[in-house]
Protein backbone atom coordinates (compact mmCIF):
# COMPACT_ATOMS: atom_id res chain seq x y z
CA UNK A 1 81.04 90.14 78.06
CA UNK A 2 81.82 91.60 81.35
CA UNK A 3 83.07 88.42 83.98
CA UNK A 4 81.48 88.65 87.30
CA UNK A 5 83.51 89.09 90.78
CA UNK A 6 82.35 85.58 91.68
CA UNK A 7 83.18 83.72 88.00
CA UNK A 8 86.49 85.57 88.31
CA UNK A 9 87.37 84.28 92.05
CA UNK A 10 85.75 80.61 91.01
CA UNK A 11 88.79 79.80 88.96
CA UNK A 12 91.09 77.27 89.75
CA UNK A 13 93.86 76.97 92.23
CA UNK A 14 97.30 77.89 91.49
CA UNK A 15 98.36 76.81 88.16
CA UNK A 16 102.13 74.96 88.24
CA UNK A 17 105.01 76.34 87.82
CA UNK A 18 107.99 78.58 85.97
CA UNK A 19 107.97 81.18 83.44
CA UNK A 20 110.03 83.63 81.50
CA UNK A 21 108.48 86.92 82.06
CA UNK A 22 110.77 89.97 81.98
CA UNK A 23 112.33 90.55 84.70
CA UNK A 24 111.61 92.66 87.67
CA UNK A 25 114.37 93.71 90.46
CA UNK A 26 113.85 96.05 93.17
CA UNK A 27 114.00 99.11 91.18
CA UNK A 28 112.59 100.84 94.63
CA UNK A 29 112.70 97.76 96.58
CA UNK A 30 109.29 97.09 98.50
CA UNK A 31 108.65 99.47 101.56
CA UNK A 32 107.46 98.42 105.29
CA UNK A 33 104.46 99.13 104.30
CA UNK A 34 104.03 97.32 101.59
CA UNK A 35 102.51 93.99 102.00
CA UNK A 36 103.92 90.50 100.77
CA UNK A 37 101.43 87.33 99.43
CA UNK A 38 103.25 83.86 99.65
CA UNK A 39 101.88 80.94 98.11
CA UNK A 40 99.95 80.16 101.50
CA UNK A 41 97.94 83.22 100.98
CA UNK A 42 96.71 82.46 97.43
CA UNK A 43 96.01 79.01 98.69
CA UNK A 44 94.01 80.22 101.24
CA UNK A 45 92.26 83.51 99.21
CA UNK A 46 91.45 81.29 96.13
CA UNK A 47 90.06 78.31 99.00
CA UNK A 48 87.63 80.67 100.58
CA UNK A 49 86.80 82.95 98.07
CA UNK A 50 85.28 79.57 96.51
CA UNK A 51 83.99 78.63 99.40
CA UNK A 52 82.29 81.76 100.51
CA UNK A 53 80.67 82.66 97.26
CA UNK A 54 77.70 85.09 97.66
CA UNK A 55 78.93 85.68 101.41
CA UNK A 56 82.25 87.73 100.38
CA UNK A 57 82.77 90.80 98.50
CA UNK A 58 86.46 90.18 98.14
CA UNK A 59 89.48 89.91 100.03
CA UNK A 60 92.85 91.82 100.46
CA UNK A 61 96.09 91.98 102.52
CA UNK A 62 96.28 94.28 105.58
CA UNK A 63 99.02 96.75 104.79
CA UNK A 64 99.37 97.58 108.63
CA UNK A 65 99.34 93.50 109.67
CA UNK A 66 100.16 91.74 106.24
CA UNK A 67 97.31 89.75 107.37
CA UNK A 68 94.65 88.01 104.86
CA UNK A 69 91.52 89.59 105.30
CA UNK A 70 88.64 88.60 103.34
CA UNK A 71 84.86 91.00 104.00
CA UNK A 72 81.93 89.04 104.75
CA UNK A 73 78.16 89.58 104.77
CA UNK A 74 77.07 86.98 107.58
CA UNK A 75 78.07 85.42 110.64
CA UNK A 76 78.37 82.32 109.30
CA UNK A 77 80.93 83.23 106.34
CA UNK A 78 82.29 85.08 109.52
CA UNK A 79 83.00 81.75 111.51
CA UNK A 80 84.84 80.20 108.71
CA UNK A 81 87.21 83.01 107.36
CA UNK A 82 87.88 82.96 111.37
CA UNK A 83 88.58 78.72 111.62
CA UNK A 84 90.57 79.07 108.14
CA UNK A 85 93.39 81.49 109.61
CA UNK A 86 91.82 84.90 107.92
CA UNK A 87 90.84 87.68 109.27
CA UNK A 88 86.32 88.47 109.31
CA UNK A 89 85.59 91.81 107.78
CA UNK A 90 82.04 92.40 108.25
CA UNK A 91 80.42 94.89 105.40
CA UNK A 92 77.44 96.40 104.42
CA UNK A 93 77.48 95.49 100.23
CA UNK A 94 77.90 92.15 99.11
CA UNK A 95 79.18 90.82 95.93
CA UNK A 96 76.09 90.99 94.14
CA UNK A 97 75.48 94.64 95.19
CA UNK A 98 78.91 95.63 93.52
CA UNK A 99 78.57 93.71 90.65
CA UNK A 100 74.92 95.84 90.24
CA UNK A 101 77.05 99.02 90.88
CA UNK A 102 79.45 97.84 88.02
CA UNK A 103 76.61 97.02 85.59
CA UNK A 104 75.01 100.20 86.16
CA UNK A 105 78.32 102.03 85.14
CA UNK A 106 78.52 99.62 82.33
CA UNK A 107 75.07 100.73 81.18
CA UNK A 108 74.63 104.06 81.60
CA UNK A 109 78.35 105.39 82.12
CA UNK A 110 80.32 103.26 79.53
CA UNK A 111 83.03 106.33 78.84
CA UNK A 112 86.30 106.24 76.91
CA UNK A 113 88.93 107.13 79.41
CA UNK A 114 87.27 105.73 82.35
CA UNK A 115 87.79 102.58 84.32
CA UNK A 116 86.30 101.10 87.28
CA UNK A 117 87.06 97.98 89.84
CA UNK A 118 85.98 96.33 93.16
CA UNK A 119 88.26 97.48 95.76
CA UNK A 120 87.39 95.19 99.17
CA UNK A 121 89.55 97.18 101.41
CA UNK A 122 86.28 100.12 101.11
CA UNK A 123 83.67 97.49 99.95
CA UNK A 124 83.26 99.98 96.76
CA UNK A 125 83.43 99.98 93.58
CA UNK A 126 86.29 102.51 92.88
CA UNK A 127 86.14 104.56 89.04
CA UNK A 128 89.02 106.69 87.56
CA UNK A 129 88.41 108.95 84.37
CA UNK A 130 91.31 110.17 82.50
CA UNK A 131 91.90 114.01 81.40
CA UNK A 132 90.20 113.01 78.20
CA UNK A 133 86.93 112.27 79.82
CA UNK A 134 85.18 115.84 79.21
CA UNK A 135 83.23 117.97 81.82
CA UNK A 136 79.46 116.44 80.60
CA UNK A 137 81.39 113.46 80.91
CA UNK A 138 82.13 113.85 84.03
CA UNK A 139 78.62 115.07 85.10
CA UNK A 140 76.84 111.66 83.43
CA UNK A 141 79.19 109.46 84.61
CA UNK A 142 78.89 111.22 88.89
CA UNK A 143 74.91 110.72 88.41
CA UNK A 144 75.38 107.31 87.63
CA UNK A 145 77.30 106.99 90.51
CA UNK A 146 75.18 109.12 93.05
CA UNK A 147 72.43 106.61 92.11
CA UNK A 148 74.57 103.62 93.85
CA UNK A 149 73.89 105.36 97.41
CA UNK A 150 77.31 105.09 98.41
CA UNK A 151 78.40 101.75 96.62
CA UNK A 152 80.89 103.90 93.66
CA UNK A 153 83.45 106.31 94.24
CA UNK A 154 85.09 108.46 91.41
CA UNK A 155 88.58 110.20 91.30
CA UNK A 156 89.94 111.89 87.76
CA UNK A 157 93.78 110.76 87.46
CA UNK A 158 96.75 112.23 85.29
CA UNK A 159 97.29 111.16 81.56
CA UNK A 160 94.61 109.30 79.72
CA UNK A 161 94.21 105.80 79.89
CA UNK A 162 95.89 103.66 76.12
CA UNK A 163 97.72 100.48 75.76
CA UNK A 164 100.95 101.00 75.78
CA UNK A 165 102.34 99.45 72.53
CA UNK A 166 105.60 101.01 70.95
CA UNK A 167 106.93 100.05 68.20
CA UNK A 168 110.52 91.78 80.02
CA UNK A 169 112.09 91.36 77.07
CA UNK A 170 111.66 93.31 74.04
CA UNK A 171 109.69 91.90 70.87
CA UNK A 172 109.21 93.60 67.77
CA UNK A 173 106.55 93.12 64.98
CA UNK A 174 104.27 94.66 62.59
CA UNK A 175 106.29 98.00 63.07
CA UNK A 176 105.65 97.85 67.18
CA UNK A 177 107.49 96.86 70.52
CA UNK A 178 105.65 95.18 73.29
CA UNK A 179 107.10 93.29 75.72
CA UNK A 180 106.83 89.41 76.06
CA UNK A 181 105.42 88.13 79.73
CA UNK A 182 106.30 84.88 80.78
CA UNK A 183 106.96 81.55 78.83
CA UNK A 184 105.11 78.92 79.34
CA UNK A 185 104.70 75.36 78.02
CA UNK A 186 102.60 72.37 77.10
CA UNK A 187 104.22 69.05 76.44
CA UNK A 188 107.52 69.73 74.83
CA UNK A 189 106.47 72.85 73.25
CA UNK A 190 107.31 76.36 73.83
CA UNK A 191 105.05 79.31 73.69
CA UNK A 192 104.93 83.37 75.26
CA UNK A 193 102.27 85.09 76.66
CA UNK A 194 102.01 88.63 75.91
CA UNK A 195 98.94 91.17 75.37
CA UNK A 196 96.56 90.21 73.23
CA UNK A 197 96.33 94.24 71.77
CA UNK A 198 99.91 93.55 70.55
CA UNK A 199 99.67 89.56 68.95
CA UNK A 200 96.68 91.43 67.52
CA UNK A 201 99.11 93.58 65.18
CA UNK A 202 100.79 90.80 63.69
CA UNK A 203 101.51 87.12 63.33
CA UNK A 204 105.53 87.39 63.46
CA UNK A 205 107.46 88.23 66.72
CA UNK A 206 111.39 88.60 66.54
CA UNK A 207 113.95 89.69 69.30
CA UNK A 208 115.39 92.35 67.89
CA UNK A 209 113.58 95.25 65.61
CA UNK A 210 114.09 94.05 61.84
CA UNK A 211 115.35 90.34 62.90
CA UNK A 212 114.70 87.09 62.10
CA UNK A 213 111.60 85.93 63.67
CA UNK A 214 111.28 83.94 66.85
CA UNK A 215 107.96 82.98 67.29
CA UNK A 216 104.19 82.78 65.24
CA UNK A 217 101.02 83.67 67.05
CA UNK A 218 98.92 80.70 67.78
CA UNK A 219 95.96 82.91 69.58
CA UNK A 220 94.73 86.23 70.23
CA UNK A 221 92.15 88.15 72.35
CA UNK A 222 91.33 91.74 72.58
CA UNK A 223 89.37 93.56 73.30
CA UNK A 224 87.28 91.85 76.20
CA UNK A 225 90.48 89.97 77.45
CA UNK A 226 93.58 91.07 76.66
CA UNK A 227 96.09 88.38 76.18
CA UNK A 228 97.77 86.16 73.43
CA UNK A 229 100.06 83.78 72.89
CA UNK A 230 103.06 83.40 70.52
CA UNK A 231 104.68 79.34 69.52
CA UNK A 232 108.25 79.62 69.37
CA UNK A 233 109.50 78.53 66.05
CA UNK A 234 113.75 79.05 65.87
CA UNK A 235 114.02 75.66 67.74
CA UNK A 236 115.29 77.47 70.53
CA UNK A 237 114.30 76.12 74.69
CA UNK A 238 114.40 79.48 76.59
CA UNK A 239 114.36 79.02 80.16
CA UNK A 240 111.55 80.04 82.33
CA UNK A 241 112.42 82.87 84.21
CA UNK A 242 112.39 86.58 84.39
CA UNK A 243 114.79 89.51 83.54
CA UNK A 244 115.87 91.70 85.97
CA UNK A 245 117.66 94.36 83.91
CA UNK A 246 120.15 94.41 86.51
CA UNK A 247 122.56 91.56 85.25
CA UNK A 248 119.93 88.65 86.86
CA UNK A 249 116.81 86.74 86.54
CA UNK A 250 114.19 85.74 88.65
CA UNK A 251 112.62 81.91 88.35
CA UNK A 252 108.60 81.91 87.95
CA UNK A 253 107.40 78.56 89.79
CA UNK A 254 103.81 79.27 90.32
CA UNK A 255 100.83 81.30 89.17
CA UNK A 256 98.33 83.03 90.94
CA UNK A 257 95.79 85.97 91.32
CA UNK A 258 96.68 89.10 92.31
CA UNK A 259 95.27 89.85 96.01
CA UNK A 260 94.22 93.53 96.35
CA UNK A 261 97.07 95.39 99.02
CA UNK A 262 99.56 92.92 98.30
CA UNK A 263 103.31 94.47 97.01
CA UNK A 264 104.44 93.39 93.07
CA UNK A 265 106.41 94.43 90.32
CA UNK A 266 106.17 95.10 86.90
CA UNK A 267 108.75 94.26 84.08
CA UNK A 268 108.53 95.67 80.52
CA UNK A 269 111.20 96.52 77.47
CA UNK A 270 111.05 100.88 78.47
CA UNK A 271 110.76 101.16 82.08
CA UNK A 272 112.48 97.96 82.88
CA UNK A 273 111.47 97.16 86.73
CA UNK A 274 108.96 98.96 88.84
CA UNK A 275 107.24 98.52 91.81
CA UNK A 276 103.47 98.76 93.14
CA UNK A 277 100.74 97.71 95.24
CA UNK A 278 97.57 95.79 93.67
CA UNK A 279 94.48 98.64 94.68
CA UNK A 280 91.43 96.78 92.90
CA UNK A 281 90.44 93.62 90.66
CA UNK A 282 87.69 92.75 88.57
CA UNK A 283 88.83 95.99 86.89
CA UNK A 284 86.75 97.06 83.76
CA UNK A 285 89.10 99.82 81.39
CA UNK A 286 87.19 101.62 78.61
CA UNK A 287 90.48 102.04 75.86
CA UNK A 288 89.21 103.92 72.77
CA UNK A 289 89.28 100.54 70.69
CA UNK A 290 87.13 98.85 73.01
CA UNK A 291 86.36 97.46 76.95
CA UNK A 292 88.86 95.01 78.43
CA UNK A 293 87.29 93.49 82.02
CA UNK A 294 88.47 91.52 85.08
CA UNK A 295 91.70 93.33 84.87
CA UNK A 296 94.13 94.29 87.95
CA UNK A 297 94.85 97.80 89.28
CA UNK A 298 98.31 98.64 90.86
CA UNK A 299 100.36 101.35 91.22
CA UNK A 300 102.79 100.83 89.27
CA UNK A 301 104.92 102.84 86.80
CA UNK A 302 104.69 102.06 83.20
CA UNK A 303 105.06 103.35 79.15
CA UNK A 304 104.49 103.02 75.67
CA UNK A 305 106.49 99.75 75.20
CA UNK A 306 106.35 97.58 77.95
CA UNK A 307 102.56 96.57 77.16
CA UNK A 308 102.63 92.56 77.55
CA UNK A 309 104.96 92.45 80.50
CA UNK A 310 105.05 90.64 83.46
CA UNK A 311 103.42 91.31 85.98
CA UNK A 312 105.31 88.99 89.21
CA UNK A 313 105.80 89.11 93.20
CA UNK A 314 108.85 86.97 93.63
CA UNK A 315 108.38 83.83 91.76
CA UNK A 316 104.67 84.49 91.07
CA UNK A 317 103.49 85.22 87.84
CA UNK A 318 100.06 87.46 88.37
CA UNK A 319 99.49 89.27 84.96
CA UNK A 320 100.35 90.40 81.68
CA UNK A 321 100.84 94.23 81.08
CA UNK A 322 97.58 96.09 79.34
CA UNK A 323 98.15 99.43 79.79
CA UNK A 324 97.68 102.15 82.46
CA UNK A 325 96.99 106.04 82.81
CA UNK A 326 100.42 107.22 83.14
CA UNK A 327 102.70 107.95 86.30
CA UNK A 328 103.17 111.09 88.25
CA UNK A 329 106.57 110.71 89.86
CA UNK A 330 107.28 107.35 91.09
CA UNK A 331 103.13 106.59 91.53
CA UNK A 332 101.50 104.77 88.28
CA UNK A 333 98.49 102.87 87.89
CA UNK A 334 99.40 99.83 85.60
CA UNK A 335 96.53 97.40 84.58
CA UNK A 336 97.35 93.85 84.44
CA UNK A 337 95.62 90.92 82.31
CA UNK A 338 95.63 88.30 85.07
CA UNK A 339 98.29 85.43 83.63
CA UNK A 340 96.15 82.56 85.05
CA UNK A 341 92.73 82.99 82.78
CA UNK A 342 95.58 83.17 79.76
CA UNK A 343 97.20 79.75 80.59
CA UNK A 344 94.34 78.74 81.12
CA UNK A 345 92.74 79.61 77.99
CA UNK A 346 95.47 78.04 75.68
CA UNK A 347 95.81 75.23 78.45
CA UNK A 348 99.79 75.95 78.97
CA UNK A 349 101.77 76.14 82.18
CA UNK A 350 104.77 78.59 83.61
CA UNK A 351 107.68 76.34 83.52
């Protein structure tokens, strides 16, 4: 069932502390340009995106200020983005209005090779279709759009959207390689999150292809979500930070959403570290063995391999690796699980 812009932005606050992920360092450390979230502005995004409900259509970082700025649809919601420390953006669609926009594509444009996501910086809902999406594709899915009066955008993009399964870290089972995300905890015992398109393959997970095995699934979901999560069973107390395929690690302390404009990196078992901006959330992708929804959009790079990495910015866990469309260059467009409904879900924490 597709989740709604406001049921995703009604989740809790940040969710305590630490994880494992798989590392990210500045492979193409973060430009001027791009912007940085601290755990003040996830604080204050997750505060009044609750707050504001039906009066905001989302919220993003200014690339230009690295300033919070959250859209609103009234004066009022106006006044109190202004008396919390954000910055007002006044715009003509609200929430509701995109969310139509996005159930109108889901009903009459529902395409293999497409995807589509809110993106508050142009108060649209922005849709990319793959080079498998055909010509009448392409026609069906631009008259569903044309009948939003200006509320969709579409743009085609390189490579064709698939989860990126090969067979942070690398784990191996049922034949495949994924990546493992971030470990996480409840109590005294010690779990990973990963996709839920690779704990979907098999129950087993070991560190090395052909090795003993580390870990047993304990839960999986795909499609719809994409996330699962994998009890560690070799007795061993892995710490909870992130590899940085450069010789370090980086310590997860905190959780969050991913806030559209903000700068992140991404960690997986082929590319190792790359780097990107978040461009839209709330993200539906159509893979050929079914919808995932309320995913993340960034830009960046990815490969078969590193699906169930981390997602991070510093020591912020955002998401778990889904898949993406390819890169061209240095420019991707990875899709992130958010981490936060997955701990949530099997009521663990980053440690």
């Amino acid at each position: 069932m597709r989740r709604t812009l406001r049921a995703r932005t009604a989740l809790t606050a940040l969710m305590a502390a630490g994880a494992l992920g798989l590392g990210a360092a500045p492979a193409g450390a973060g430009s001027a340009a791009e912007a940085t979230a601290g755990p003040a502005t996830y604080a204050l995004d997750s505060e009044l995106s609750q707050r504001l409900g039906d009066d905001t259509a989302g919220s993003y970082i200014d690339r230009r200020t690295g300033e919070l700025t959250v859209t609103v649809t009234s004066d009022r919601a106006a006044e109190q983005v202004r008396a919390a420390g954000a910055v007002a953006k006044r715009v003509e669609r609200s929430a509701a209005r995109l969310e139509a926009a996005m159930a109108a594509l889901e009903t009459g444009a529902k395409i293999t090779g497409t995807s589509w996501g809110i993106d508050p910086r142009t108060n649209q809902v922005s849709v990319e279709a793959d080079r498998s999406v055909s010509a009448r594709e392409m026609v069906r899915l631009k008259k569903v759009a044309d009948a939003q009066d200006g509320a969709v955008r579409v743009s085609r993009v390189p490579g064709t959207f698939k989860r990126e399964v090969l067979g942070g870290d690398a784990i191996y089972g049922g034949g495949s390689r994924c990546s493992a995300a971030f470990n996480v905890s409840k109590g005294t015992t010690r779990y990973f999150v990963t996709a839920g398109h690779c704990t979907n393959i098999t129950a087993g997970w070991s560190a090395a292809s052909g090795g003993p095995v580390i870990g047993v699934r304990e839960g999986t979901s795909f499609p719809t979500n994409d996330y699962g999560i994998v009890r560690y069973t070799d007795g061993s107390a892995p710490a909870g930070d992130v590899n940085l395929y450069n010789g370090s690690r980086q310590d997860i302390t905190s959780a969050a959403n991913a806030v559209v404009g903000q700068a992140l990196r991404k960690s997986g078992s082929t590319t190792k570290v790359t780097s990107g901006t978040v461009t839209a959330v709330n993200v539906t992708v159509n893979y050929g063995d079914g919808p995932v929804y309320g995913m993340v959009r960034t830009t960046a790079c990815s490969a078969g391999g590193d699906s169930g990495g981390a997602h991070f910015a510093g020591g912020v866990a955002l998401g778990i690796h889904s898949g993406s469309s390819g890169c061209t260059g240095t420019s991707g467009s990875a899709i992130h699980q958010p981490v936060r409904e997955a701990l949530s879900a099997y009521g663990v924490n980053v440690y």
